[in-house]
Protein backbone atom coordinates (compact mmCIF):
# COMPACT_ATOMS: atom_id res chain seq x y z
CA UNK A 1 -18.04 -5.84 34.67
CA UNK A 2 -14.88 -7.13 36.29
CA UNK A 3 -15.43 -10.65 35.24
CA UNK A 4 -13.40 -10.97 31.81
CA UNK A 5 -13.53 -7.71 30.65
CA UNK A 6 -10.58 -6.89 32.69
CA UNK A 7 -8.21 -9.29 31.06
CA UNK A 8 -9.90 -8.93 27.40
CA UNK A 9 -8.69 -4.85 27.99
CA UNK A 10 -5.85 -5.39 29.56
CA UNK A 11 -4.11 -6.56 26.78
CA UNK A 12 -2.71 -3.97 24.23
CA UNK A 13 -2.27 -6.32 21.16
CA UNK A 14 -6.66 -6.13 21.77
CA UNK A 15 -7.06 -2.71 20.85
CA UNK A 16 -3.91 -2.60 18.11
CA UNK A 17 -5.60 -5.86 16.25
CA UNK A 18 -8.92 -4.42 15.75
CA UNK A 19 -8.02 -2.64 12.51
CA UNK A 20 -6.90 -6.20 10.87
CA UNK A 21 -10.72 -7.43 11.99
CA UNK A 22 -12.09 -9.03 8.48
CA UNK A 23 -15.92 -8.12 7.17
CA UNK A 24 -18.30 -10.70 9.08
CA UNK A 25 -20.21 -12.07 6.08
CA UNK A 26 -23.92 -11.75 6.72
CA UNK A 27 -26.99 -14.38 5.27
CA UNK A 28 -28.46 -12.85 1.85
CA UNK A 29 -31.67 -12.06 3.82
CA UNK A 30 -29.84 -9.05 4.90
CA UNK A 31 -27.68 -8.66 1.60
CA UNK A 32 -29.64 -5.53 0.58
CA UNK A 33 -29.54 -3.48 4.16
CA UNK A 34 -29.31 -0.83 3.93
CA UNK A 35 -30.92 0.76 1.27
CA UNK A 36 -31.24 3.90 2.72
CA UNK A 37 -29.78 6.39 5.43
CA UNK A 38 -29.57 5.47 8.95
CA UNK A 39 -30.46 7.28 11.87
CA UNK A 40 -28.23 6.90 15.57
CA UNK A 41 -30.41 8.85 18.26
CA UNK A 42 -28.16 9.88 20.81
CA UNK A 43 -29.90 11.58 24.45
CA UNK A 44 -27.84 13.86 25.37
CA UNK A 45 -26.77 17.81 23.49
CA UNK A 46 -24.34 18.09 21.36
CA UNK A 47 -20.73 18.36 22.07
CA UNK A 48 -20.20 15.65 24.85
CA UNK A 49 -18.65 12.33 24.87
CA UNK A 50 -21.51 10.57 23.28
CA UNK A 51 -22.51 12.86 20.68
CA UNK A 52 -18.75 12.99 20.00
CA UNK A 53 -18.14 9.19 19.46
CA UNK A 54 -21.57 9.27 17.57
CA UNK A 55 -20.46 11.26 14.73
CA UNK A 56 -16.86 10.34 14.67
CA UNK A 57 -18.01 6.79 14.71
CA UNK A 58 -21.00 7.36 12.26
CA UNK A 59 -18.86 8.39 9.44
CA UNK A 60 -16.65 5.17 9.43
CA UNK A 61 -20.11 3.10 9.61
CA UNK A 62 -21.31 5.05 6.73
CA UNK A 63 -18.06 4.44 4.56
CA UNK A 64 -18.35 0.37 5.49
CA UNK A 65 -21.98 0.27 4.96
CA UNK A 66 -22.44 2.30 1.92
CA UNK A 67 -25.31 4.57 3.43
CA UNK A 68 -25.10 8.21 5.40
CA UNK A 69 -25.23 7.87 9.41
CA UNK A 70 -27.43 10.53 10.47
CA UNK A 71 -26.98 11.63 14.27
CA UNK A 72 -29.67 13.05 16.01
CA UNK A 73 -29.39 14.82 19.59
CA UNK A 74 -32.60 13.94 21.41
CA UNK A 75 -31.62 15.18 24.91
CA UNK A 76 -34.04 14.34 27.93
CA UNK A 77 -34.46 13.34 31.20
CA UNK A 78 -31.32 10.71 31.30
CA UNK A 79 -32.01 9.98 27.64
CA UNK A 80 -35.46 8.38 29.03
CA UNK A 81 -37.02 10.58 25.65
CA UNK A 82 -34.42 9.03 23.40
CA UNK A 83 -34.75 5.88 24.63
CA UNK A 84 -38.46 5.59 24.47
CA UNK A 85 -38.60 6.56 20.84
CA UNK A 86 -36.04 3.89 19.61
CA UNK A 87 -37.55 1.40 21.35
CA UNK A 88 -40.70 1.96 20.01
CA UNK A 89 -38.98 2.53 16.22
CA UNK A 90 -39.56 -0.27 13.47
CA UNK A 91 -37.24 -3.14 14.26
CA UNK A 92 -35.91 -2.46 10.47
CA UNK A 93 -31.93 -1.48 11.76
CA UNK A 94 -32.42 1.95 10.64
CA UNK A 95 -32.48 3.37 14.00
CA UNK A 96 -29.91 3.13 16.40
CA UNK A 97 -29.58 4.12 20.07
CA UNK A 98 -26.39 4.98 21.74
CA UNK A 99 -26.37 3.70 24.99
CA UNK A 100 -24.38 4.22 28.06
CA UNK A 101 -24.32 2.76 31.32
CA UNK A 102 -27.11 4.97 32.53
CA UNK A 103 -30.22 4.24 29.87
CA UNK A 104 -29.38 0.13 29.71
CA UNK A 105 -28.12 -0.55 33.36
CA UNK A 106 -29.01 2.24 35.58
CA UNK A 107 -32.36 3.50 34.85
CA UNK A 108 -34.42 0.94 35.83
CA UNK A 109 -33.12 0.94 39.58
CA UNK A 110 -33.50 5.42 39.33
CA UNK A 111 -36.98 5.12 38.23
CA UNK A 112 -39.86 3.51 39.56
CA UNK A 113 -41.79 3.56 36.05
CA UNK A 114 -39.93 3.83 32.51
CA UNK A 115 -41.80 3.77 29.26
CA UNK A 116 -39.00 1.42 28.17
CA UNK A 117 -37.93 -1.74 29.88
CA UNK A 118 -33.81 -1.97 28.27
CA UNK A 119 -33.69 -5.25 29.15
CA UNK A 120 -37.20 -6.28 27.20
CA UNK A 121 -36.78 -3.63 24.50
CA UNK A 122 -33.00 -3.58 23.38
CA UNK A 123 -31.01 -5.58 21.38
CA UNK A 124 -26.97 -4.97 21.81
CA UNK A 125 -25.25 -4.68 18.52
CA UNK A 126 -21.60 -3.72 20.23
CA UNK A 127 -19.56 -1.92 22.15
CA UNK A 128 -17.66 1.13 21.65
CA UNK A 129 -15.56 1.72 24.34
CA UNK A 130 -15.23 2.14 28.68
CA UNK A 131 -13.77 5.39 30.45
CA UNK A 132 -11.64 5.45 33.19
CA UNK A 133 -13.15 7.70 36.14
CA UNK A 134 -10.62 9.74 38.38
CA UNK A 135 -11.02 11.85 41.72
CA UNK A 136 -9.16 15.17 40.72
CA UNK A 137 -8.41 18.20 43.35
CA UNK A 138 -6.49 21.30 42.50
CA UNK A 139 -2.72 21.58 42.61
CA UNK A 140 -2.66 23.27 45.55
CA UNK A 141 -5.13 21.10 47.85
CA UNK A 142 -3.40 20.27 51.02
CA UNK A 143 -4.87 17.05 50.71
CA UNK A 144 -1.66 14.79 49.39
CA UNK A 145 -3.25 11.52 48.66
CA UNK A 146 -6.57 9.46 48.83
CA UNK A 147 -5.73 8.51 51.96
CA UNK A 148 -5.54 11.70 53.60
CA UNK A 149 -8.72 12.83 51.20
CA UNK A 150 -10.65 9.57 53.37
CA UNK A 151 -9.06 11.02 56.76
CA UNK A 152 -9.71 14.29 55.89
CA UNK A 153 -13.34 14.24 55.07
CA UNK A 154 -14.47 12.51 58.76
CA UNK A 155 -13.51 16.15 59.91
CA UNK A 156 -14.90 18.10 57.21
CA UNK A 157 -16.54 16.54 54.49
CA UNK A 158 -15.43 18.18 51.09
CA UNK A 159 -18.09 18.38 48.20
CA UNK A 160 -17.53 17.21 45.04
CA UNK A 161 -18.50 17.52 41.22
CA UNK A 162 -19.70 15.29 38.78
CA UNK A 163 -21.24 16.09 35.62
CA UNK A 164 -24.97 15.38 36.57
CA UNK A 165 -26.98 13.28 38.45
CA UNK A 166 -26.92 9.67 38.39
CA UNK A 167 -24.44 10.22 35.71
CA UNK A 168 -22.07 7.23 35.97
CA UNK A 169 -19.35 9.44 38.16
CA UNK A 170 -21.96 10.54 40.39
CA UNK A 171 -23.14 6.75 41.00
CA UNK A 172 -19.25 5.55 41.29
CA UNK A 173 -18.25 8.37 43.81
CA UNK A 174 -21.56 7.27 46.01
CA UNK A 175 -20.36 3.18 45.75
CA UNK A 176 -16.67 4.85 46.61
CA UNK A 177 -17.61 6.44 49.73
CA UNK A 178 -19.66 3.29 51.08
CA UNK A 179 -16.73 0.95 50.51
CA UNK A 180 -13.87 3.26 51.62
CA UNK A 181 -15.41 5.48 54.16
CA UNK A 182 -15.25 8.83 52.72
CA UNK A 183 -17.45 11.48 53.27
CA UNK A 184 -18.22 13.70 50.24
CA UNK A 185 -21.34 16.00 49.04
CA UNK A 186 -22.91 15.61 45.41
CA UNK A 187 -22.74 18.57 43.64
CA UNK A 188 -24.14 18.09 40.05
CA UNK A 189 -23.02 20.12 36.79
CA UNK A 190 -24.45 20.15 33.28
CA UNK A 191 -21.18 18.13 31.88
CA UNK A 192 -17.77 17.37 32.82
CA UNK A 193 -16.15 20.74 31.44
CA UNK A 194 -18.35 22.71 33.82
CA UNK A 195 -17.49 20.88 36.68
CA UNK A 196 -13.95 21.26 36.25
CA UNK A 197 -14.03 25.15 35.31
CA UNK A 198 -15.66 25.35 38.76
CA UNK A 199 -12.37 23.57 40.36
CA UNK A 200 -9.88 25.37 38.97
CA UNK A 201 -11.71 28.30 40.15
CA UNK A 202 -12.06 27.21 43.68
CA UNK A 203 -15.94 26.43 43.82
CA UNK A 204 -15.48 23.07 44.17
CA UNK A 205 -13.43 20.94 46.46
CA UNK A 206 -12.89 17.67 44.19
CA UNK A 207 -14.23 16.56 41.01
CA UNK A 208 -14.84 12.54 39.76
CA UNK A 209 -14.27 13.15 36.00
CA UNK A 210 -14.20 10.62 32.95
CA UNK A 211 -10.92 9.76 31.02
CA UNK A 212 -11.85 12.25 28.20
CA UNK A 213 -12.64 14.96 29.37
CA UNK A 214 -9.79 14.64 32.18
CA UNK A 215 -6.66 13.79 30.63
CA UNK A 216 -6.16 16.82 29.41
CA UNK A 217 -5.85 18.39 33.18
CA UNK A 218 -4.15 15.68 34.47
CA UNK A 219 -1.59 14.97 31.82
CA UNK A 220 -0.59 18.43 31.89
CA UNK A 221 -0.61 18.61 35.61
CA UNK A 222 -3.35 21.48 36.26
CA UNK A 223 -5.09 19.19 38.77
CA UNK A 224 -3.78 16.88 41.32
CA UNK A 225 -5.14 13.29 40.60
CA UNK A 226 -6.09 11.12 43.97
CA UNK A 227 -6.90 7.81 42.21
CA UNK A 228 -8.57 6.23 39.65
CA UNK A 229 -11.68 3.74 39.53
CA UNK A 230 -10.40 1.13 37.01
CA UNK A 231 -8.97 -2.35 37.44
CA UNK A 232 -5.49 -1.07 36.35
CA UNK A 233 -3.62 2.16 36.40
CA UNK A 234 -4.33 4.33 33.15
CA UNK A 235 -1.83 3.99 30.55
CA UNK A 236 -2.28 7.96 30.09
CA UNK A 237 -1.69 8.53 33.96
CA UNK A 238 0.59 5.75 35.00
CA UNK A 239 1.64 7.32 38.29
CA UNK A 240 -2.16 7.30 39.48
CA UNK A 241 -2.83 4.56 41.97
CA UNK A 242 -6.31 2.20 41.49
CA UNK A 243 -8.54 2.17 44.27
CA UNK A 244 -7.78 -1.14 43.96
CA UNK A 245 -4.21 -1.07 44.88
CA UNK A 246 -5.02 1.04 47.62
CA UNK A 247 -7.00 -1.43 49.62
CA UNK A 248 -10.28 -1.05 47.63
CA UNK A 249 -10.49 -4.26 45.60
CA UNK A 250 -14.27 -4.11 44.98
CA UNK A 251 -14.35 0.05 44.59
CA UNK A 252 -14.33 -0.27 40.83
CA UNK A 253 -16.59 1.78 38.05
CA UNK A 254 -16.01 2.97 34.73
CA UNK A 255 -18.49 5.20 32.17
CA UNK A 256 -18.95 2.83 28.78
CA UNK A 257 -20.89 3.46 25.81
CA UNK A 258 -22.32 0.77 23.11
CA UNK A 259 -25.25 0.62 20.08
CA UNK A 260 -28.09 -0.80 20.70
CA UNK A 261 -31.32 -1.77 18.09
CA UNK A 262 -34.86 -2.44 19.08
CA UNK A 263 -35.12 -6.02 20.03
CA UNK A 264 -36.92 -7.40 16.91
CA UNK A 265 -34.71 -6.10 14.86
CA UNK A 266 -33.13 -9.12 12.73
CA UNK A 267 -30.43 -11.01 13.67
CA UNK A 268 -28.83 -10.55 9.88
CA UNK A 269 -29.32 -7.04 10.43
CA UNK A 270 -27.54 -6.60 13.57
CA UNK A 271 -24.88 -8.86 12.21
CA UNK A 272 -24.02 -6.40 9.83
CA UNK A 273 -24.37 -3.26 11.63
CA UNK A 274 -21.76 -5.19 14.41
CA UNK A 275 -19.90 -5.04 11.29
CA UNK A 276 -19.96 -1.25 10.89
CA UNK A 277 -19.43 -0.62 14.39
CA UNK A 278 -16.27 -2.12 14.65
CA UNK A 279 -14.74 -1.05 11.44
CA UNK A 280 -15.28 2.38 12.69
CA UNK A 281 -14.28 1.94 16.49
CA UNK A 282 -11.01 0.49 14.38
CA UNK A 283 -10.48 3.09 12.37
CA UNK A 284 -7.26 5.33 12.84
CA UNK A 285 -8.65 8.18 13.69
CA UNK A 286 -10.93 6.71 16.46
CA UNK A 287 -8.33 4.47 17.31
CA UNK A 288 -5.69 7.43 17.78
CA UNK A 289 -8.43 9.61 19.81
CA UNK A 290 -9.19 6.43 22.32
CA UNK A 291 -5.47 5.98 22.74
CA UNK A 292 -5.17 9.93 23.48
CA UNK A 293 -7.93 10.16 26.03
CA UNK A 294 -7.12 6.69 27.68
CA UNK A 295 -10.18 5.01 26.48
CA UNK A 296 -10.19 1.04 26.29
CA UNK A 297 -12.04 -0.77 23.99
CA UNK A 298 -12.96 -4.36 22.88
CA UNK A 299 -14.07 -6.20 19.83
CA UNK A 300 -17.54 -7.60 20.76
CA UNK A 301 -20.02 -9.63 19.25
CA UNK A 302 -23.86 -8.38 19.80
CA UNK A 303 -23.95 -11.13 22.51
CA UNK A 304 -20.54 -10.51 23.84
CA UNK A 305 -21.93 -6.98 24.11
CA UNK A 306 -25.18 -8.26 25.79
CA UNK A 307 -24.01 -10.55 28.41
CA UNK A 308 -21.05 -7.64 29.60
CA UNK A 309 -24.72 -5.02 30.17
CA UNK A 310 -26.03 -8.26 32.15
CA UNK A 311 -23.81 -8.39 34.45
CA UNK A 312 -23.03 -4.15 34.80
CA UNK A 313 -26.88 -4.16 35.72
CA UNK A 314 -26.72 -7.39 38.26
CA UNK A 315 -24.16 -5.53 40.22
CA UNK A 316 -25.27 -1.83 39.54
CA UNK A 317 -29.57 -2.10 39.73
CA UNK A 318 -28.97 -3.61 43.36
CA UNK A 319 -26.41 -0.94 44.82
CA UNK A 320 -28.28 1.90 43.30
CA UNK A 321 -31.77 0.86 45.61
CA UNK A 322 -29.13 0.31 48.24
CA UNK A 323 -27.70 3.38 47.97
CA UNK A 324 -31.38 5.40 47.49
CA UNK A 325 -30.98 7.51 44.62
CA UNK A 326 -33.87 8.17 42.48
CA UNK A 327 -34.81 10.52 40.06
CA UNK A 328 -38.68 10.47 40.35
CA UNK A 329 -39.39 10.35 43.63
């Protein structure tokens, strides 16, 4: 993840050019796609991040391709459900997956037996967008700084919220504490709202929370923000030091989402639903929500889009069986 993608997002004029991107001409085999309404399968309720994106996202797709963008919620252990019944879909481009870290990069190293294999049974068409994580405590911890958070927790080790397991903050807090020392316990919510209810109400001690559901606490000051997980500070919380810059360089994670089509699905065809995808990542609206919520984004090609899940699952599979988390044991 850190190799390229860094310097492709660090640059503003990235994310400000992609509404001037042109229309990718596709080859007349895939002239008359589509013909009909598509269908993006997204595992997970209603009402989070991806389900969010989904529809926002959808729409512009649907205006640029000239066909409805149906979403359908197909929630399920860690969008294993979901997963399974795109991959085994007709490779036609009518049915899309939304995928996150967790169903193309993580799930093979939480599960000894899948009834998908993502790297065998997905094709990338793009990517939508990566999330800066944050550790968050309430305004009146004691606890002034990740350093004293670290020092702290060799005393008493402080629990903290995430929301669910092997969710992408639960699987960057757990590479955190191995490569700074801390000593935290998981506690796992159902979403990131939940979590941080339960912090401003004093059940929890810390919470690891994503750039969009967070920003609104921390830009308003209503938690106290330790750090952040990304290569650079957060445009949206500029006075939050990286891990990085703390001493950390390797302690580095964000949550990302992307489309993905069953792998036979035609090259022409995935040309052209790239297309969609990043005419409605660029629209305004999108555009002005991302910039709100501190979410970075990048123009990719399907194998752009491929080679970055490559390398997020050579570094990720590895620490996860390191680390010892599974789901199905």
């Amino acid at each position: 993840m850190k190799a390229g993608l860094g310097a492709m997002l660090g640059r503003r004029e990235l994310v400000a050019g992609l509404a001037g991107l042109a229309a990718m001409p596709g080859p007349a085999r895939a002239q008359g796609f589509p013909d009909r309404p598509l269908r993006w399968v997204v595992g997970y309720p209603p009402g989070g991040a991806s389900d969010t994106f989904a529809r926002l996202i959808g729409a512009h797709i649907a205006t640029r391709l000239g066909q409805n963008v149906v979403v359908e919620n197909r929630p399920g252990g860690g969008a294993v459900v979901a997963s399974e019944a795109v991959a085994r879909s007709t490779p036609d481009g009518y049915t899309l997956m939304h995928v996150d870290n967790g169903i193309l990069t993580y799930n093979p190293a939480l599960y000894s037996r899948l009834p998908y294999d993502p790297d065998r049974d997905f094709r990338g068409v793009g990517f939508i967008g990566r999330f800066p994580l944050f550790i968050v405590v309430r305004p009146d911890s004691p606890v002034k700084d990740f350093a004293e958070f670290v020092a702290q927790s060799k005393a008493r080790a402080p629990n903290y919220g995430t929301p669910a397991v092997a969710s992408p903050h639960h699987l960057a807090m757990e590479m955190v504490k191995r490569r700074t020392g801390l000593q935290a316990t998981h506690v796992p919510y159902r979403g990131g709202p939940a979590a941080m209810q339960d912090l401003l109400s004093g059940n929890v001690d810390s919470v690891v929370i994503d750039c969009a559901t967070g920003i609104p606490f921390i830009a308003s000051g209503r938690v106290k923000t330790l750090c952040c997980f990304s290569e650079a500070r957060s445009p949206k919380a500029p006075e939050v030091p990286t891990l990085r810059e703390l001493g950390f360089p390797t302690a580095i994670a964000y949550g990302w989402q992307g489309m993905s089509v069953p792998a036979a699905t035609p090259a022409a065809v995935v040309e052209k639903l790239a297309d969609g995808l990043r005419a409605g990542v660029a629209a305004a609206d999108v555009q002005v929500r991302f910039h709100d919520l501190g979410i970075e984004s990048a123009p990719w090609s399907p194998a752009e889009f491929q080679e970055f899940v490559k390398r997020e699952s050579a570094e990720w599979r590895p620490l996860i069986r390191e680390l010892g988390i599974r789901l199905d044991s």
